[in-house]
C-alpha atoms as a PDB file:
ATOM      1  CA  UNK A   1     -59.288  32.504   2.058  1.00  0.00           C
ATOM      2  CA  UNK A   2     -59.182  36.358   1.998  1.00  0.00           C
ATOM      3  CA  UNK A   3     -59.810  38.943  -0.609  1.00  0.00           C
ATOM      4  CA  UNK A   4     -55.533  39.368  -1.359  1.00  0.00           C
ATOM      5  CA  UNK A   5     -55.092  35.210  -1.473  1.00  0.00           C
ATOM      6  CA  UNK A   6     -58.411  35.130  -3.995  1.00  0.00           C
ATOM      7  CA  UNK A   7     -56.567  38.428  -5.974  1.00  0.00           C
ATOM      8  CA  UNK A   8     -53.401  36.414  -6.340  1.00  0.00           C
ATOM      9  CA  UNK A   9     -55.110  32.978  -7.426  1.00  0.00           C
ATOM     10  CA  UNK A  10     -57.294  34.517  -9.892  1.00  0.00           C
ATOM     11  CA  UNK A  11     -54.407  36.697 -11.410  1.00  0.00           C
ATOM     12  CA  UNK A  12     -52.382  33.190 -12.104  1.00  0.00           C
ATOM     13  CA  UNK A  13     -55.557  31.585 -13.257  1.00  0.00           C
ATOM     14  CA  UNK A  14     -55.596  34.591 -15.997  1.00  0.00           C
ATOM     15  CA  UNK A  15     -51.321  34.417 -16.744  1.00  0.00           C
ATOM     16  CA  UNK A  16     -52.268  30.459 -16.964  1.00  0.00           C
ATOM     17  CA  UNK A  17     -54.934  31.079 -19.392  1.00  0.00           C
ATOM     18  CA  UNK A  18     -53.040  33.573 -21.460  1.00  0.00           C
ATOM     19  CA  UNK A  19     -50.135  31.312 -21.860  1.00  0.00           C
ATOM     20  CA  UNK A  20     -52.301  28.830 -23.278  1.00  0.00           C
ATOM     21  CA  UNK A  21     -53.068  30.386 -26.057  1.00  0.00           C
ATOM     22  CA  UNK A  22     -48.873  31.422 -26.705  1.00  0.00           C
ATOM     23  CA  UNK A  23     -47.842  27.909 -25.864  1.00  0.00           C
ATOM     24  CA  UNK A  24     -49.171  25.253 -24.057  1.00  0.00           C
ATOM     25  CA  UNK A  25     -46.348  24.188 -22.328  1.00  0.00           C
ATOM     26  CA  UNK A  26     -45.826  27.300 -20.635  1.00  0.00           C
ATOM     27  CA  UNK A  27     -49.502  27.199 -19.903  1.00  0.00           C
ATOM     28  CA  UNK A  28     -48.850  23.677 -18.130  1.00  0.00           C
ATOM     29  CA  UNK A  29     -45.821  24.829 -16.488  1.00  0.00           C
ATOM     30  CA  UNK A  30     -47.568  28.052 -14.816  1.00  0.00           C
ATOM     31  CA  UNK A  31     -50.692  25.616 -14.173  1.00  0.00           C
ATOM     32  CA  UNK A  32     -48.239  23.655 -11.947  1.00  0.00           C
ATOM     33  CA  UNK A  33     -47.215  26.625 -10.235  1.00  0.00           C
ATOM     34  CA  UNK A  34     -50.810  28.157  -8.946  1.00  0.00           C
ATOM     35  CA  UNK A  35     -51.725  24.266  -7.972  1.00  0.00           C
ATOM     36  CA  UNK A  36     -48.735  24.380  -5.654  1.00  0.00           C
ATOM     37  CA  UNK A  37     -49.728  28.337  -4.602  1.00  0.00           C
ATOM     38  CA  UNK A  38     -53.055  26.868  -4.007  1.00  0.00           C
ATOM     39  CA  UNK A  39     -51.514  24.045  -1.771  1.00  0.00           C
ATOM     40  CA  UNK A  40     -49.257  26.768  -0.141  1.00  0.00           C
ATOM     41  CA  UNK A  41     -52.275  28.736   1.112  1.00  0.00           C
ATOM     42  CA  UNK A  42     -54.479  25.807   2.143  1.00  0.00           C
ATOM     43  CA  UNK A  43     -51.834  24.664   4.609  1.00  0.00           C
ATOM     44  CA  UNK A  44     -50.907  28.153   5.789  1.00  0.00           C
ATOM     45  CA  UNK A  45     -54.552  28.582   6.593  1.00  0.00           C
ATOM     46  CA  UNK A  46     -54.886  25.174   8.426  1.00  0.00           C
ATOM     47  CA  UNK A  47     -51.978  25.894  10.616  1.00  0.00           C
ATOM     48  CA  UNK A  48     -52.790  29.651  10.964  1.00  0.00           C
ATOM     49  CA  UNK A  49     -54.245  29.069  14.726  1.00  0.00           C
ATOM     50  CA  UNK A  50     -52.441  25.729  15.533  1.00  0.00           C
ATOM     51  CA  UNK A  51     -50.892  26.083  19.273  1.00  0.00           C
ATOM     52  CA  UNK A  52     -47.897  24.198  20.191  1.00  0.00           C
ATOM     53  CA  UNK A  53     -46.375  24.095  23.861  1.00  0.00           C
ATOM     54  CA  UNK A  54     -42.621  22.776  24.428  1.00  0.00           C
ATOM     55  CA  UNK A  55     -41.052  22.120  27.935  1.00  0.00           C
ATOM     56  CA  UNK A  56     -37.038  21.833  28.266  1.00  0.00           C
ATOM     57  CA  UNK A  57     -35.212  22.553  30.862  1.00  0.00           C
ATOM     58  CA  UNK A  58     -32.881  25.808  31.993  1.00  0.00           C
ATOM     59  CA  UNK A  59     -29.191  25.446  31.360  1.00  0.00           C
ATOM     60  CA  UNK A  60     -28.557  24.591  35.409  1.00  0.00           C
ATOM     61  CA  UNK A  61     -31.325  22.083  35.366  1.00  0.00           C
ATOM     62  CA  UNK A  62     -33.199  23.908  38.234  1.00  0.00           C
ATOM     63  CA  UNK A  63     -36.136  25.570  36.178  1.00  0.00           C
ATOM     64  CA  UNK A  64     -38.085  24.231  33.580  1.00  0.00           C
ATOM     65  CA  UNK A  65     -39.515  26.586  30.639  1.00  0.00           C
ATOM     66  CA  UNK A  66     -42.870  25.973  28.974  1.00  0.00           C
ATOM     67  CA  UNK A  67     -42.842  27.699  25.603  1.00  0.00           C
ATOM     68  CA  UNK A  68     -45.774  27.963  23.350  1.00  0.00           C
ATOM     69  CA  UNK A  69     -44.302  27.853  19.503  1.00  0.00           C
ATOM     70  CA  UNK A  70     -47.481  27.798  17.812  1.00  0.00           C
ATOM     71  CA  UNK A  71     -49.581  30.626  16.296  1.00  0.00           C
ATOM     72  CA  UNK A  72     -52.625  30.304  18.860  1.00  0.00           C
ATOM     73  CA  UNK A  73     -53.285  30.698  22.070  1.00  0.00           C
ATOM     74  CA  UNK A  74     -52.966  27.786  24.480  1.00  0.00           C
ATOM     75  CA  UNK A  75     -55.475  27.137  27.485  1.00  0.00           C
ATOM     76  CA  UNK A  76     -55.537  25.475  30.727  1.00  0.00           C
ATOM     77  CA  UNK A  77     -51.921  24.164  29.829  1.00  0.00           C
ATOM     78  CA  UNK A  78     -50.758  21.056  32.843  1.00  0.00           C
ATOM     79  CA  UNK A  79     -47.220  19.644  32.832  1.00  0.00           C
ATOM     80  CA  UNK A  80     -46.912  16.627  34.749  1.00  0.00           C
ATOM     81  CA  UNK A  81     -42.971  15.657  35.307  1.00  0.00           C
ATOM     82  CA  UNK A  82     -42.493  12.165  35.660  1.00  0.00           C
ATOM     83  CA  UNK A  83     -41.091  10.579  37.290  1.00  0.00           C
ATOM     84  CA  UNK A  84     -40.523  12.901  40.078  1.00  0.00           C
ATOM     85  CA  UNK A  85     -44.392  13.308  40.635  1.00  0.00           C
ATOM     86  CA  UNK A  86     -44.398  17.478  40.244  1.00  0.00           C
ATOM     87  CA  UNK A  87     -47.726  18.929  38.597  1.00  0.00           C
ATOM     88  CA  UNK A  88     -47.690  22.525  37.358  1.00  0.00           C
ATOM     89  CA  UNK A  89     -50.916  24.630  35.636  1.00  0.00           C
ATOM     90  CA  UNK A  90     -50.532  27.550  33.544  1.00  0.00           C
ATOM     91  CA  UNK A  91     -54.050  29.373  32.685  1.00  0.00           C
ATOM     92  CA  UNK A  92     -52.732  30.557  29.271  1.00  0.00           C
ATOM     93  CA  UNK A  93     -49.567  31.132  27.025  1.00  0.00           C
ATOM     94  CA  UNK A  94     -50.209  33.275  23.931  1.00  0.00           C
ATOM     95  CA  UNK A  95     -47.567  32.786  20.788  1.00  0.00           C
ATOM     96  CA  UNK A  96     -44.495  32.838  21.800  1.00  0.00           C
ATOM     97  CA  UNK A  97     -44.932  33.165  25.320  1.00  0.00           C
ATOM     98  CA  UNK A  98     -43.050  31.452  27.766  1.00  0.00           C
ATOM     99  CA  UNK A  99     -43.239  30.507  31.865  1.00  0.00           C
ATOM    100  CA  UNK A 100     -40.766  29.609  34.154  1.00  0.00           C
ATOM    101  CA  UNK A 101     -41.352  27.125  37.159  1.00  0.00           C
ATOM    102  CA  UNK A 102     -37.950  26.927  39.535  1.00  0.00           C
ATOM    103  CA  UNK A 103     -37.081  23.156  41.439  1.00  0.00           C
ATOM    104  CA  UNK A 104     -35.844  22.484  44.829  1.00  0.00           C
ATOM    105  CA  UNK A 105     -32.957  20.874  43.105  1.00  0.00           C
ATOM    106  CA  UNK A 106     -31.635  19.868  40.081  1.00  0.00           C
ATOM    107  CA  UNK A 107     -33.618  17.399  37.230  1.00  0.00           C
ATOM    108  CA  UNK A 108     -30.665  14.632  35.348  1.00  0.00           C
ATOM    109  CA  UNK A 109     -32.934  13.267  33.623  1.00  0.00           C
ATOM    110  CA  UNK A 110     -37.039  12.861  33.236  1.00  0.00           C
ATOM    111  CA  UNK A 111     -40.053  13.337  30.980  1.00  0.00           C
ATOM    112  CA  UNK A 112     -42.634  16.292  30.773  1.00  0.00           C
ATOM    113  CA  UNK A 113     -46.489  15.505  29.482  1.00  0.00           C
ATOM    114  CA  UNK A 114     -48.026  18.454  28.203  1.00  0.00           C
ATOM    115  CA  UNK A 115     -51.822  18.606  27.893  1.00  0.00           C
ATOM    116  CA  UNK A 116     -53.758  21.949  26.896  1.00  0.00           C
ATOM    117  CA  UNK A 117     -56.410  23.122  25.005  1.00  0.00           C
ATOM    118  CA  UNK A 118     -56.795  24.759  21.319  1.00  0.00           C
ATOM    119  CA  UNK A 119     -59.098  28.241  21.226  1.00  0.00           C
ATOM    120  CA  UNK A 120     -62.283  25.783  20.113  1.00  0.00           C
ATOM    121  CA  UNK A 121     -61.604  23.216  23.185  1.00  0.00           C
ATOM    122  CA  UNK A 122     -59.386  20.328  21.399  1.00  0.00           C
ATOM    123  CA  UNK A 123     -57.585  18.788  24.285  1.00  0.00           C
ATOM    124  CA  UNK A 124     -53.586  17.885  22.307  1.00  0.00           C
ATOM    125  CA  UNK A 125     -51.453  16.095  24.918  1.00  0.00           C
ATOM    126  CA  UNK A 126     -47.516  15.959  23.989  1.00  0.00           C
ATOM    127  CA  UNK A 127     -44.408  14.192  25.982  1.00  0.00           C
ATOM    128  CA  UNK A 128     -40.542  15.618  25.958  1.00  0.00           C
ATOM    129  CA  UNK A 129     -37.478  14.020  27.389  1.00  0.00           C
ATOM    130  CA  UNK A 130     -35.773  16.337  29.270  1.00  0.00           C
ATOM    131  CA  UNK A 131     -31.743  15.975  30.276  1.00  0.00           C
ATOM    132  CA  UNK A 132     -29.520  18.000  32.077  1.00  0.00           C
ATOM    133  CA  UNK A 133     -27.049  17.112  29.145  1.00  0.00           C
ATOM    134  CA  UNK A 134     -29.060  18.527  26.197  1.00  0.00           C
ATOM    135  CA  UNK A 135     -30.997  21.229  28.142  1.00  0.00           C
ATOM    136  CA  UNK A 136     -30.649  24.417  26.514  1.00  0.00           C
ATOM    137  CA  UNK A 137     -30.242  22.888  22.644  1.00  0.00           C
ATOM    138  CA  UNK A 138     -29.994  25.398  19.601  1.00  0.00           C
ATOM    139  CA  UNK A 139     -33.564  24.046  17.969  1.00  0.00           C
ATOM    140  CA  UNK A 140     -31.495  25.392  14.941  1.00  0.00           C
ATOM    141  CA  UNK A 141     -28.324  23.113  15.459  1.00  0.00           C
ATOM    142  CA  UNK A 142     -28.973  20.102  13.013  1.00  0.00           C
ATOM    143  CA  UNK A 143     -29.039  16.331  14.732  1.00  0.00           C
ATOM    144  CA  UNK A 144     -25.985  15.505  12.383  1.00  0.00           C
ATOM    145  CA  UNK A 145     -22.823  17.055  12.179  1.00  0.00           C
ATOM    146  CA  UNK A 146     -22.365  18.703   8.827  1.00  0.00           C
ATOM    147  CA  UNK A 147     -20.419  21.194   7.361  1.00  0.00           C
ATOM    148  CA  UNK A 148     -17.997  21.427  10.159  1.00  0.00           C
ATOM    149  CA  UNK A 149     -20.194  21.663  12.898  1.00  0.00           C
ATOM    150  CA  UNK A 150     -19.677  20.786  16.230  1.00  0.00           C
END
């Protein structure tokens, strides 16, 4: 943790303490809520250099995009399509980086594997489906239609 997370989680531990002494129940209450401030900053600092890579394809199915999503950089990154038996390397992505690698023709329908490396050498391997019907999905567009979506 850093100085300004520390600052913040000793200033509730004070309110906390205070609020004992008014009421107890508030002190509970603002107990529960620098527990789950606490929580908050553990996870943020686990996933703080976490890289992710995602392949889909281009809306005309001719190129296929390998985006990194995570907060780290990822090495030595190898996409293997099967099963159409292409390989592709990419040294490194950084955060929100992404790479391009144009077909010959057009991909209906297959699966990427993704293996790369973390900064301290973890090898992560990962495996999309990839369609020429859903290439080019809103990540943001939920699975169900709700709310009058379409």
């Amino acid at each position: 943790m850093d100085k300004n997370q520390r600052i913040i989680l000793a200033a509730g531990g004070l309110i906390t303490l205070g609020l004992f002494f008014v009421e107890p129940i508030f002190a509970l209450i603002g107990l529960v809520c620098v527990l789950a401030l606490l929580m908050c900053i553990r996870i943020m600092g686990e996933t703080g250099n976490f890289p992710l890579v995602t392949v889909d394809l281009a809306e005309d199915a001719r190129e296929i995009i390998v985006t990194n999503t995570g907060t780290a950089r990822a090495q030595n990154v190898h996409i293997v399509i099967v099963p159409m038996n292409l390989d592709f390397e990419v040294a490194s992505l950084e955060p929100e980086e992404e790479s391009g690698f144009s077909l010959g023709t057009m991909i209906s329908e297959a699966k990427a594997v993704v293996t790369y490396e973390d900064a301290s050498g973890g090898k992560r391997t990962r495996s999309y489906p990839l369609s020429a019907l859903s290439a080019g999905r809103d990540p943001t567009q939920p699975l169900f239609p709700i709310f009058g979506s379409r």
